[in-house]
PDB file of N, CA and C in Angstrom:
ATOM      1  N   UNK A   1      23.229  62.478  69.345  1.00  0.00           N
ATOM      2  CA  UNK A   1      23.520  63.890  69.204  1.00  0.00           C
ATOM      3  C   UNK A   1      22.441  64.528  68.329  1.00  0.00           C
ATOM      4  N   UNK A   2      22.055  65.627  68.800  1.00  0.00           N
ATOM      5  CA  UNK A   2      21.019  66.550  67.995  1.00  0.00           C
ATOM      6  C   UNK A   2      21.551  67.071  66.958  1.00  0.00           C
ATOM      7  N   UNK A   3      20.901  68.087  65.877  1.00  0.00           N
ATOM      8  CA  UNK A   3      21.088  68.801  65.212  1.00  0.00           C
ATOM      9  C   UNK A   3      20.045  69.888  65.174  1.00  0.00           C
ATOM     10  N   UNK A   4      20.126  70.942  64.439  1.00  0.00           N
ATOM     11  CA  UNK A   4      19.110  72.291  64.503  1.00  0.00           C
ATOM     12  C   UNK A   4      18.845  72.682  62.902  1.00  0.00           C
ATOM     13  N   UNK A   5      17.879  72.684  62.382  1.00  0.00           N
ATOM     14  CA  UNK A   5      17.863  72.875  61.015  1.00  0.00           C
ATOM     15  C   UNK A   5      16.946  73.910  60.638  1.00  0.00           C
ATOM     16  N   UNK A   6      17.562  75.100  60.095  1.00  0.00           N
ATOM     17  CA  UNK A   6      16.283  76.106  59.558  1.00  0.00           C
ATOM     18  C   UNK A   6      15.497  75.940  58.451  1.00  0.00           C
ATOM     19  N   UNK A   7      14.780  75.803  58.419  1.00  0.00           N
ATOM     20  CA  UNK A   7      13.880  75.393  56.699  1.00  0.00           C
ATOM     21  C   UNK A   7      13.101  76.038  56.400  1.00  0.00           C
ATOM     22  N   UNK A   8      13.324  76.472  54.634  1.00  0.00           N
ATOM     23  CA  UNK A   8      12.424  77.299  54.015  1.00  0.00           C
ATOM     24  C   UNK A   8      11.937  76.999  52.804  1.00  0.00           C
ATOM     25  N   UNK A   9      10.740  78.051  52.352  1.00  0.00           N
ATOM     26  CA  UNK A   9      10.155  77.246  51.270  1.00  0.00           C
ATOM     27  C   UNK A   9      11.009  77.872  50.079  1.00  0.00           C
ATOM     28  N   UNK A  10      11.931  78.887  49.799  1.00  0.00           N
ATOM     29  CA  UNK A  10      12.495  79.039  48.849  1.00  0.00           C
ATOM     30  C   UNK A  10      13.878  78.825  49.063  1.00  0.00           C
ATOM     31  N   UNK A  11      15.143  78.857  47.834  1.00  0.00           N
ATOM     32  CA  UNK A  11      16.825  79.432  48.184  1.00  0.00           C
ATOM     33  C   UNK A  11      16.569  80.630  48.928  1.00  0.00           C
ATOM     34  N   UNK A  12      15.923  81.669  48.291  1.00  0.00           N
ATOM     35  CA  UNK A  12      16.495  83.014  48.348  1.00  0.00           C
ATOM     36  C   UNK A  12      15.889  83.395  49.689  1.00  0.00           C
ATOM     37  N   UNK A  13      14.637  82.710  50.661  1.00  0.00           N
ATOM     38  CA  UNK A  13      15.392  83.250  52.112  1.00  0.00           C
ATOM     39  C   UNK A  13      16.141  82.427  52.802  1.00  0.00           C
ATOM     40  N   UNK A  14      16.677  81.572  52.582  1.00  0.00           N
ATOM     41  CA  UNK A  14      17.683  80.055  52.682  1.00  0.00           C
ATOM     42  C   UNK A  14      18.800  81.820  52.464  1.00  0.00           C
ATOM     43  N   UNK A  15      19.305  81.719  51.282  1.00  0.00           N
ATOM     44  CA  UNK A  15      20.636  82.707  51.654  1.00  0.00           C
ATOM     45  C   UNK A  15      20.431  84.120  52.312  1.00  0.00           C
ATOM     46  N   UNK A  16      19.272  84.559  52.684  1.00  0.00           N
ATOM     47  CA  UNK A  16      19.374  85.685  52.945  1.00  0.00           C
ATOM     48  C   UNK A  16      19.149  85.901  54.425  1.00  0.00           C
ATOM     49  N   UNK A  17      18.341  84.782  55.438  1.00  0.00           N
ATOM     50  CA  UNK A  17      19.165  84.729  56.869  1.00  0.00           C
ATOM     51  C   UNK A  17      20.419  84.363  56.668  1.00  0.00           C
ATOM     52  N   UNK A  18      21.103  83.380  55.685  1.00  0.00           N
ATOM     53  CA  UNK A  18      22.360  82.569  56.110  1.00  0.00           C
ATOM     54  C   UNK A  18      23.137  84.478  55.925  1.00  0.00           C
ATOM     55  N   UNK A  19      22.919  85.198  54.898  1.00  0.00           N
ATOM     56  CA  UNK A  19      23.811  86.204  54.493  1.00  0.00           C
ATOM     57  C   UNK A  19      23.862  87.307  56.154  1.00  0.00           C
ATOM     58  N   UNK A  20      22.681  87.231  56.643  1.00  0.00           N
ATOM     59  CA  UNK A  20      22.637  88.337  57.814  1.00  0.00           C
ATOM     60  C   UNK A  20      23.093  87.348  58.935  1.00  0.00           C
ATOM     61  N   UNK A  21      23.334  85.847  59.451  1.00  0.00           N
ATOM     62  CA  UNK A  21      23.589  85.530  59.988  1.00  0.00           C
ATOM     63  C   UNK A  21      25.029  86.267  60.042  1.00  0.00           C
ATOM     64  N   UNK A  22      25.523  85.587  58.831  1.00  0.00           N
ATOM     65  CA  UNK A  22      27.231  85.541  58.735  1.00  0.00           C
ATOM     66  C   UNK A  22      27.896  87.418  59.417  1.00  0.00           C
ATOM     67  N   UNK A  23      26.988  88.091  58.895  1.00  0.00           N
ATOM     68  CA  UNK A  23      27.266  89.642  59.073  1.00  0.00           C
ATOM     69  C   UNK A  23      27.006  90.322  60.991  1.00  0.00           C
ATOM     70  N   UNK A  24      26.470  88.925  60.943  1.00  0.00           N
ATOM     71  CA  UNK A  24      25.844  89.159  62.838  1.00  0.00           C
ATOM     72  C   UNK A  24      27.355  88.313  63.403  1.00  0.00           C
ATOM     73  N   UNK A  25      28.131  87.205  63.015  1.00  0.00           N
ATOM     74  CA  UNK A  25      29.002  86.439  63.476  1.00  0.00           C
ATOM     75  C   UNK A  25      28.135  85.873  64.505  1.00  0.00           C
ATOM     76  N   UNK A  26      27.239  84.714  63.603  1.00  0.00           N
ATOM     77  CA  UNK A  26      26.008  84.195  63.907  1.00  0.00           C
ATOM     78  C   UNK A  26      26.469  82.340  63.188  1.00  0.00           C
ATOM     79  N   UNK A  27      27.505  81.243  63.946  1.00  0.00           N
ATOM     80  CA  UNK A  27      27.499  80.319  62.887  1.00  0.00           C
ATOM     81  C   UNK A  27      26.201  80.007  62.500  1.00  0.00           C
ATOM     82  N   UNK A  28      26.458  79.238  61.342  1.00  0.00           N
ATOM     83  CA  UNK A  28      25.594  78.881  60.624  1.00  0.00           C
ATOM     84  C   UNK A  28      26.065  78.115  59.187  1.00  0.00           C
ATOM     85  N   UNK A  29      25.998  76.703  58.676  1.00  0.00           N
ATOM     86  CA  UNK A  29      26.219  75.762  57.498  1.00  0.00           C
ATOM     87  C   UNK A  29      25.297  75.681  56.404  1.00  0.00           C
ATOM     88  N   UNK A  30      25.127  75.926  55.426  1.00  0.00           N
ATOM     89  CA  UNK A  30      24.140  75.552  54.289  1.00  0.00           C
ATOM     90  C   UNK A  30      24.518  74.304  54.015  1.00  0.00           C
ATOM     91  N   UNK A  31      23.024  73.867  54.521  1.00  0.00           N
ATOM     92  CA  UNK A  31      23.226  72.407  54.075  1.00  0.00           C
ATOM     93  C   UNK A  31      21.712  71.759  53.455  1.00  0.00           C
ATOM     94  N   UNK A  32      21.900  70.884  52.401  1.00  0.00           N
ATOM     95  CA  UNK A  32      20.443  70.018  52.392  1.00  0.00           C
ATOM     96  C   UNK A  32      20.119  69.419  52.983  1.00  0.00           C
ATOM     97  N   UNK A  33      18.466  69.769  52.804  1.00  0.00           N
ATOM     98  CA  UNK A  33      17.976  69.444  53.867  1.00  0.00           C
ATOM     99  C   UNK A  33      17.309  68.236  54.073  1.00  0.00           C
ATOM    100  N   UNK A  34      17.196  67.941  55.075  1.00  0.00           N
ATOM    101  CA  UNK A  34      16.829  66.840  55.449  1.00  0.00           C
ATOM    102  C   UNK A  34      15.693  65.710  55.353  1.00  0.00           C
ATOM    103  N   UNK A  35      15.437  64.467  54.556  1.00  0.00           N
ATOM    104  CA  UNK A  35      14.456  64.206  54.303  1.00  0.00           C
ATOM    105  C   UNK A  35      12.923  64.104  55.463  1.00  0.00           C
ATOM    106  N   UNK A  36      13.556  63.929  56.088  1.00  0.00           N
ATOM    107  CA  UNK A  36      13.147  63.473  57.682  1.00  0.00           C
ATOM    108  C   UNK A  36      12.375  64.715  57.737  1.00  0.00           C
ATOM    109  N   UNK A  37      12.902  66.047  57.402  1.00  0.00           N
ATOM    110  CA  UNK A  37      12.402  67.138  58.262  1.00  0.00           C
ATOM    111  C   UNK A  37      11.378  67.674  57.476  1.00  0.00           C
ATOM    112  N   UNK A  38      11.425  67.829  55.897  1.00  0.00           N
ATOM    113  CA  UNK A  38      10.794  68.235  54.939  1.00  0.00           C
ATOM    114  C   UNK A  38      11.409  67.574  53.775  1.00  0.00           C
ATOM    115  N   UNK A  39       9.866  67.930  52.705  1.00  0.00           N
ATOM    116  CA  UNK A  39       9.860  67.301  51.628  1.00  0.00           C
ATOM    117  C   UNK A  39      10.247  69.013  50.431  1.00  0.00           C
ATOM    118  N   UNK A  40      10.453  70.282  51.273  1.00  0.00           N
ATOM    119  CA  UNK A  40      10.244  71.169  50.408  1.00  0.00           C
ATOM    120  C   UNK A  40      11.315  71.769  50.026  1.00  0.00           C
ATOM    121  N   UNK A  41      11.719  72.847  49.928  1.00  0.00           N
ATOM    122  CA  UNK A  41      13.427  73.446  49.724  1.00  0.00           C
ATOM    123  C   UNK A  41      14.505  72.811  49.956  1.00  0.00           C
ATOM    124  N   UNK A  42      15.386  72.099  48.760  1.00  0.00           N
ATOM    125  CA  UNK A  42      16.274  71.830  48.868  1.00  0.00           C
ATOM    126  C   UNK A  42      17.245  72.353  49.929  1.00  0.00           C
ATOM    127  N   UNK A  43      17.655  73.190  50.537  1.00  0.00           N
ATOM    128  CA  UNK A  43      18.452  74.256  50.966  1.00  0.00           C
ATOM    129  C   UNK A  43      17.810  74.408  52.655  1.00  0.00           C
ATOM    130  N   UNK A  44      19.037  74.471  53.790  1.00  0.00           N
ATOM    131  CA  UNK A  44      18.408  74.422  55.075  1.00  0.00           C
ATOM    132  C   UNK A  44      20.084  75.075  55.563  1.00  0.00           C
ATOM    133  N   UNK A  45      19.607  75.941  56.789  1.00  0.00           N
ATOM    134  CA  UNK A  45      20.920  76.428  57.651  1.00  0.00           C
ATOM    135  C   UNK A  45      20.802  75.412  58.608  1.00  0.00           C
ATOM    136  N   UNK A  46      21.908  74.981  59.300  1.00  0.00           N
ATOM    137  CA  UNK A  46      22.536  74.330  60.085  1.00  0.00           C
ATOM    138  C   UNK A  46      22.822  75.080  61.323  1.00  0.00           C
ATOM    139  N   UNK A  47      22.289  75.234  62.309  1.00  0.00           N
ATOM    140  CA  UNK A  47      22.696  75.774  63.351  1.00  0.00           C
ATOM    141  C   UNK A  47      23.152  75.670  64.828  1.00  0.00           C
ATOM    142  N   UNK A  48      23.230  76.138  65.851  1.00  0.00           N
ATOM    143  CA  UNK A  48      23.881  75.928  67.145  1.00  0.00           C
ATOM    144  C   UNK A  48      22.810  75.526  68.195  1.00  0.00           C
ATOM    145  N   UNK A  49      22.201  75.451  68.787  1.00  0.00           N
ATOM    146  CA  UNK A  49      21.490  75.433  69.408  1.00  0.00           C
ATOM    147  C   UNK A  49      21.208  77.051  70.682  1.00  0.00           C
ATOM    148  N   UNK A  50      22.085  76.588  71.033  1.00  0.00           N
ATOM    149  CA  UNK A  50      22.424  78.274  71.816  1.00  0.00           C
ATOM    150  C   UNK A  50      22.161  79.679  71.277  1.00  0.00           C
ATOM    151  N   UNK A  51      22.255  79.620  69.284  1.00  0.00           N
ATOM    152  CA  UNK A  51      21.876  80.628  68.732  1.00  0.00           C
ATOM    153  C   UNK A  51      19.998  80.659  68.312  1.00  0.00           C
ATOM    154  N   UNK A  52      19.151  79.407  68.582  1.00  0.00           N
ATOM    155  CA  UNK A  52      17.694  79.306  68.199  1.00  0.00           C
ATOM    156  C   UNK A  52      17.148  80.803  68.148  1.00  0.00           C
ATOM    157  N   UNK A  53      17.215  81.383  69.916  1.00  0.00           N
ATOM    158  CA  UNK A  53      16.432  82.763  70.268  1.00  0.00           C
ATOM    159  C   UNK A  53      16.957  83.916  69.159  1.00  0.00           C
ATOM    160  N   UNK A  54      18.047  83.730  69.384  1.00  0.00           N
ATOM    161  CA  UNK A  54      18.529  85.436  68.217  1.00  0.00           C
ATOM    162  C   UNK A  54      18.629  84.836  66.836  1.00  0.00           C
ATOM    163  N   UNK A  55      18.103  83.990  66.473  1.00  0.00           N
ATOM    164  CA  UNK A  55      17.939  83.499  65.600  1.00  0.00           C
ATOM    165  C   UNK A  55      16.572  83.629  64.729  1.00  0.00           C
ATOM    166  N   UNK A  56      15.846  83.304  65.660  1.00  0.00           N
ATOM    167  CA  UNK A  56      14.145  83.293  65.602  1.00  0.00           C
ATOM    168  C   UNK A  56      14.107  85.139  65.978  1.00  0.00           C
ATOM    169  N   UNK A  57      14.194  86.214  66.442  1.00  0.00           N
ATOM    170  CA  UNK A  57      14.566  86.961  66.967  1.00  0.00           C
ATOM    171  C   UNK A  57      15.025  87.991  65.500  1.00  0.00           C
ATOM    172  N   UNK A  58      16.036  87.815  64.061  1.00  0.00           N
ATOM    173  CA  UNK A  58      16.138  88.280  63.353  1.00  0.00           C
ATOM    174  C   UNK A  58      15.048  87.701  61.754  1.00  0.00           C
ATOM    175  N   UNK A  59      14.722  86.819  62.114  1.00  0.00           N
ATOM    176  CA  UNK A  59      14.064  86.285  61.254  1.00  0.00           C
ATOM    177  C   UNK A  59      12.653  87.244  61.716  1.00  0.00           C
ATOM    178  N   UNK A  60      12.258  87.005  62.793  1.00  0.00           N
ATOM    179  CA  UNK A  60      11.149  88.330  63.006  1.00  0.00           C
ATOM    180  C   UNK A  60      11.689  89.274  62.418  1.00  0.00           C
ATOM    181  N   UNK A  61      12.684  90.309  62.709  1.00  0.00           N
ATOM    182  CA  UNK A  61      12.598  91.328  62.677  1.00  0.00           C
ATOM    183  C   UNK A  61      13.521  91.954  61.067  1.00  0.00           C
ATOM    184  N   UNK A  62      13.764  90.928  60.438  1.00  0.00           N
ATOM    185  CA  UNK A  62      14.161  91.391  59.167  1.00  0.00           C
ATOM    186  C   UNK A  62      12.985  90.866  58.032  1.00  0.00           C
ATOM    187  N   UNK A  63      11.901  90.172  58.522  1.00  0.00           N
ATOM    188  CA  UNK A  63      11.098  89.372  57.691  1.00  0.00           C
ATOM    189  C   UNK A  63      11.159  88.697  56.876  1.00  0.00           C
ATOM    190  N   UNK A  64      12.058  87.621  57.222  1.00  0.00           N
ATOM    191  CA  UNK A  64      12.201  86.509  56.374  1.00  0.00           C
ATOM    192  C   UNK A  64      11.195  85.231  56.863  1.00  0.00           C
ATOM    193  N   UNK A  65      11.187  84.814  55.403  1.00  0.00           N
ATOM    194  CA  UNK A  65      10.386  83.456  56.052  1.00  0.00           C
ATOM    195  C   UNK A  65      10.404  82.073  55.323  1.00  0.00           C
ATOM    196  N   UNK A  66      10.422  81.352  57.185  1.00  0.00           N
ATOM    197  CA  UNK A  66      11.381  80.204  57.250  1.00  0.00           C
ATOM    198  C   UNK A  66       9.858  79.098  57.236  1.00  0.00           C
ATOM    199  N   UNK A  67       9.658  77.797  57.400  1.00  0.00           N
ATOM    200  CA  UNK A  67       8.984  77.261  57.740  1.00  0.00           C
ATOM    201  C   UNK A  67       9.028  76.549  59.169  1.00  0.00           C
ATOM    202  N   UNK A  68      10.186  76.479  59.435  1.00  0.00           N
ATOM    203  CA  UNK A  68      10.281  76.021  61.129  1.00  0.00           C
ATOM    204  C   UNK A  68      12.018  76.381  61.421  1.00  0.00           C
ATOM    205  N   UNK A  69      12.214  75.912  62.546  1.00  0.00           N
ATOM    206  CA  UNK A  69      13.130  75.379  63.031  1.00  0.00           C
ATOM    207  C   UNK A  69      13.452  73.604  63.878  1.00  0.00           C
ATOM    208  N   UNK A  70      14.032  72.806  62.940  1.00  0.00           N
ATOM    209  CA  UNK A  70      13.526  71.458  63.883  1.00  0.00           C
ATOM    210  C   UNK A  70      14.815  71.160  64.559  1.00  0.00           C
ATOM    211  N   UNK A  71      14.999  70.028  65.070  1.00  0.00           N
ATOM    212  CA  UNK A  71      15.403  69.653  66.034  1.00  0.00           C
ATOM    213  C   UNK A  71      15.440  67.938  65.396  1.00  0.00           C
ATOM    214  N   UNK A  72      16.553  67.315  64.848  1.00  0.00           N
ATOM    215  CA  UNK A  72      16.471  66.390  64.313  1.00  0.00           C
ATOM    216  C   UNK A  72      17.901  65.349  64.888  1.00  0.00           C
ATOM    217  N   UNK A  73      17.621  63.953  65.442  1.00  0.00           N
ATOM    218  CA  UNK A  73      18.853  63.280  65.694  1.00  0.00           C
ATOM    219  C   UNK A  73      19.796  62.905  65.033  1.00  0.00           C
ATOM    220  N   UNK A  74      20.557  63.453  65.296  1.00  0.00           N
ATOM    221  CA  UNK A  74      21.704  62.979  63.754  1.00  0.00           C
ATOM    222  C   UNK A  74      21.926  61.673  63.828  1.00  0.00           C
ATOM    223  N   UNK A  75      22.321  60.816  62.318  1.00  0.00           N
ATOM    224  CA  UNK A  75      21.637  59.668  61.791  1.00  0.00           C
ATOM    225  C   UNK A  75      23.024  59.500  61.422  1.00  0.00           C
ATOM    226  N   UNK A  76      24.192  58.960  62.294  1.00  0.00           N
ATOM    227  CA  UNK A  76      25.821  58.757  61.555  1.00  0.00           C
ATOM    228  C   UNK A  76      25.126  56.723  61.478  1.00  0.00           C
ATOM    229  N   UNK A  77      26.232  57.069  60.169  1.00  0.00           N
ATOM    230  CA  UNK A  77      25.797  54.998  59.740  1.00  0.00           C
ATOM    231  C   UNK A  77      27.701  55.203  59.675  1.00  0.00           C
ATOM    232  N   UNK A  78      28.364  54.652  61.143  1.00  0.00           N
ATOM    233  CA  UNK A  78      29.693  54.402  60.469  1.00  0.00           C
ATOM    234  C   UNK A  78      30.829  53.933  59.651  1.00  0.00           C
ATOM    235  N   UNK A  79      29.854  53.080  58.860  1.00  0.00           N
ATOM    236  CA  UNK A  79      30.728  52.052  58.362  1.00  0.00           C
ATOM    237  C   UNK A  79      29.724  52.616  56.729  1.00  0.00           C
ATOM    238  N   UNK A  80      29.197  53.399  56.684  1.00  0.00           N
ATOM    239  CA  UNK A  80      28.616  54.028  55.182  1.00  0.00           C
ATOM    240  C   UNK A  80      30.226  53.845  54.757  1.00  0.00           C
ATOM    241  N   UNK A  81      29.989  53.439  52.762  1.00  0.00           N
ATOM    242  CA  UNK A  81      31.076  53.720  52.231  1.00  0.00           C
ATOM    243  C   UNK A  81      32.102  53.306  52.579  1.00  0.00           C
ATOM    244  N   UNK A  82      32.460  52.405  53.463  1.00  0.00           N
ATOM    245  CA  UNK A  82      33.875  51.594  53.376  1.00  0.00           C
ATOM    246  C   UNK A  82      34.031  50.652  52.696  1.00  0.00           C
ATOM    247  N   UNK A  83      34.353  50.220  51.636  1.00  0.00           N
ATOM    248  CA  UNK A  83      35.020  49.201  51.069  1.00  0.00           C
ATOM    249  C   UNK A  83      35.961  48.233  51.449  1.00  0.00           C
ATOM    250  N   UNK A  84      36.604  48.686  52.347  1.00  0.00           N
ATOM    251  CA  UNK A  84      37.971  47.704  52.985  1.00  0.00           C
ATOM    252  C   UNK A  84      37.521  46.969  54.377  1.00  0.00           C
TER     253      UNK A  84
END
């Protein structure tokens, strides 16, 4: 299974697509980010795939800036953390 990760070099455009996402009823998760994807901003949106275009689309047009959008396989280890 994929995942979609927005990444930036600061928080503050990290919350400020996540803030115009939420106001568009645009999902979207704050989550850290991924080592895999970058070594830079703690802080990455989580997104849909279906939303990439109007996604990429307000980030133009409100001028925020992101460093990409990737495309990363999610990495489940099922048995992480069981003890029993």
């Amino acid at each position: 299974m994929k995942q979609y990760y927005v990444l930036f070099k600061n928080h503050n455009n990290g919350m400020r697509l996540y803030n115009s996402l939420k106001s568009k009823n645009i999902k979207s998760t704050i989550a850290p980010t991924p080592r895999v994807a970058s070594k830079s901003c703690g802080i990455s949106l989580l997104i849909n795939k279906e939303d990439i275009e109007k996604i990429r689309d307000i980030v133009a047009n409100e001028d925020i800036d992101i460093i990409d959008i990737v495309e990363i396989e999610r990495n489940v280890k099922p048995n992480r953390d069981k003890y029993c």
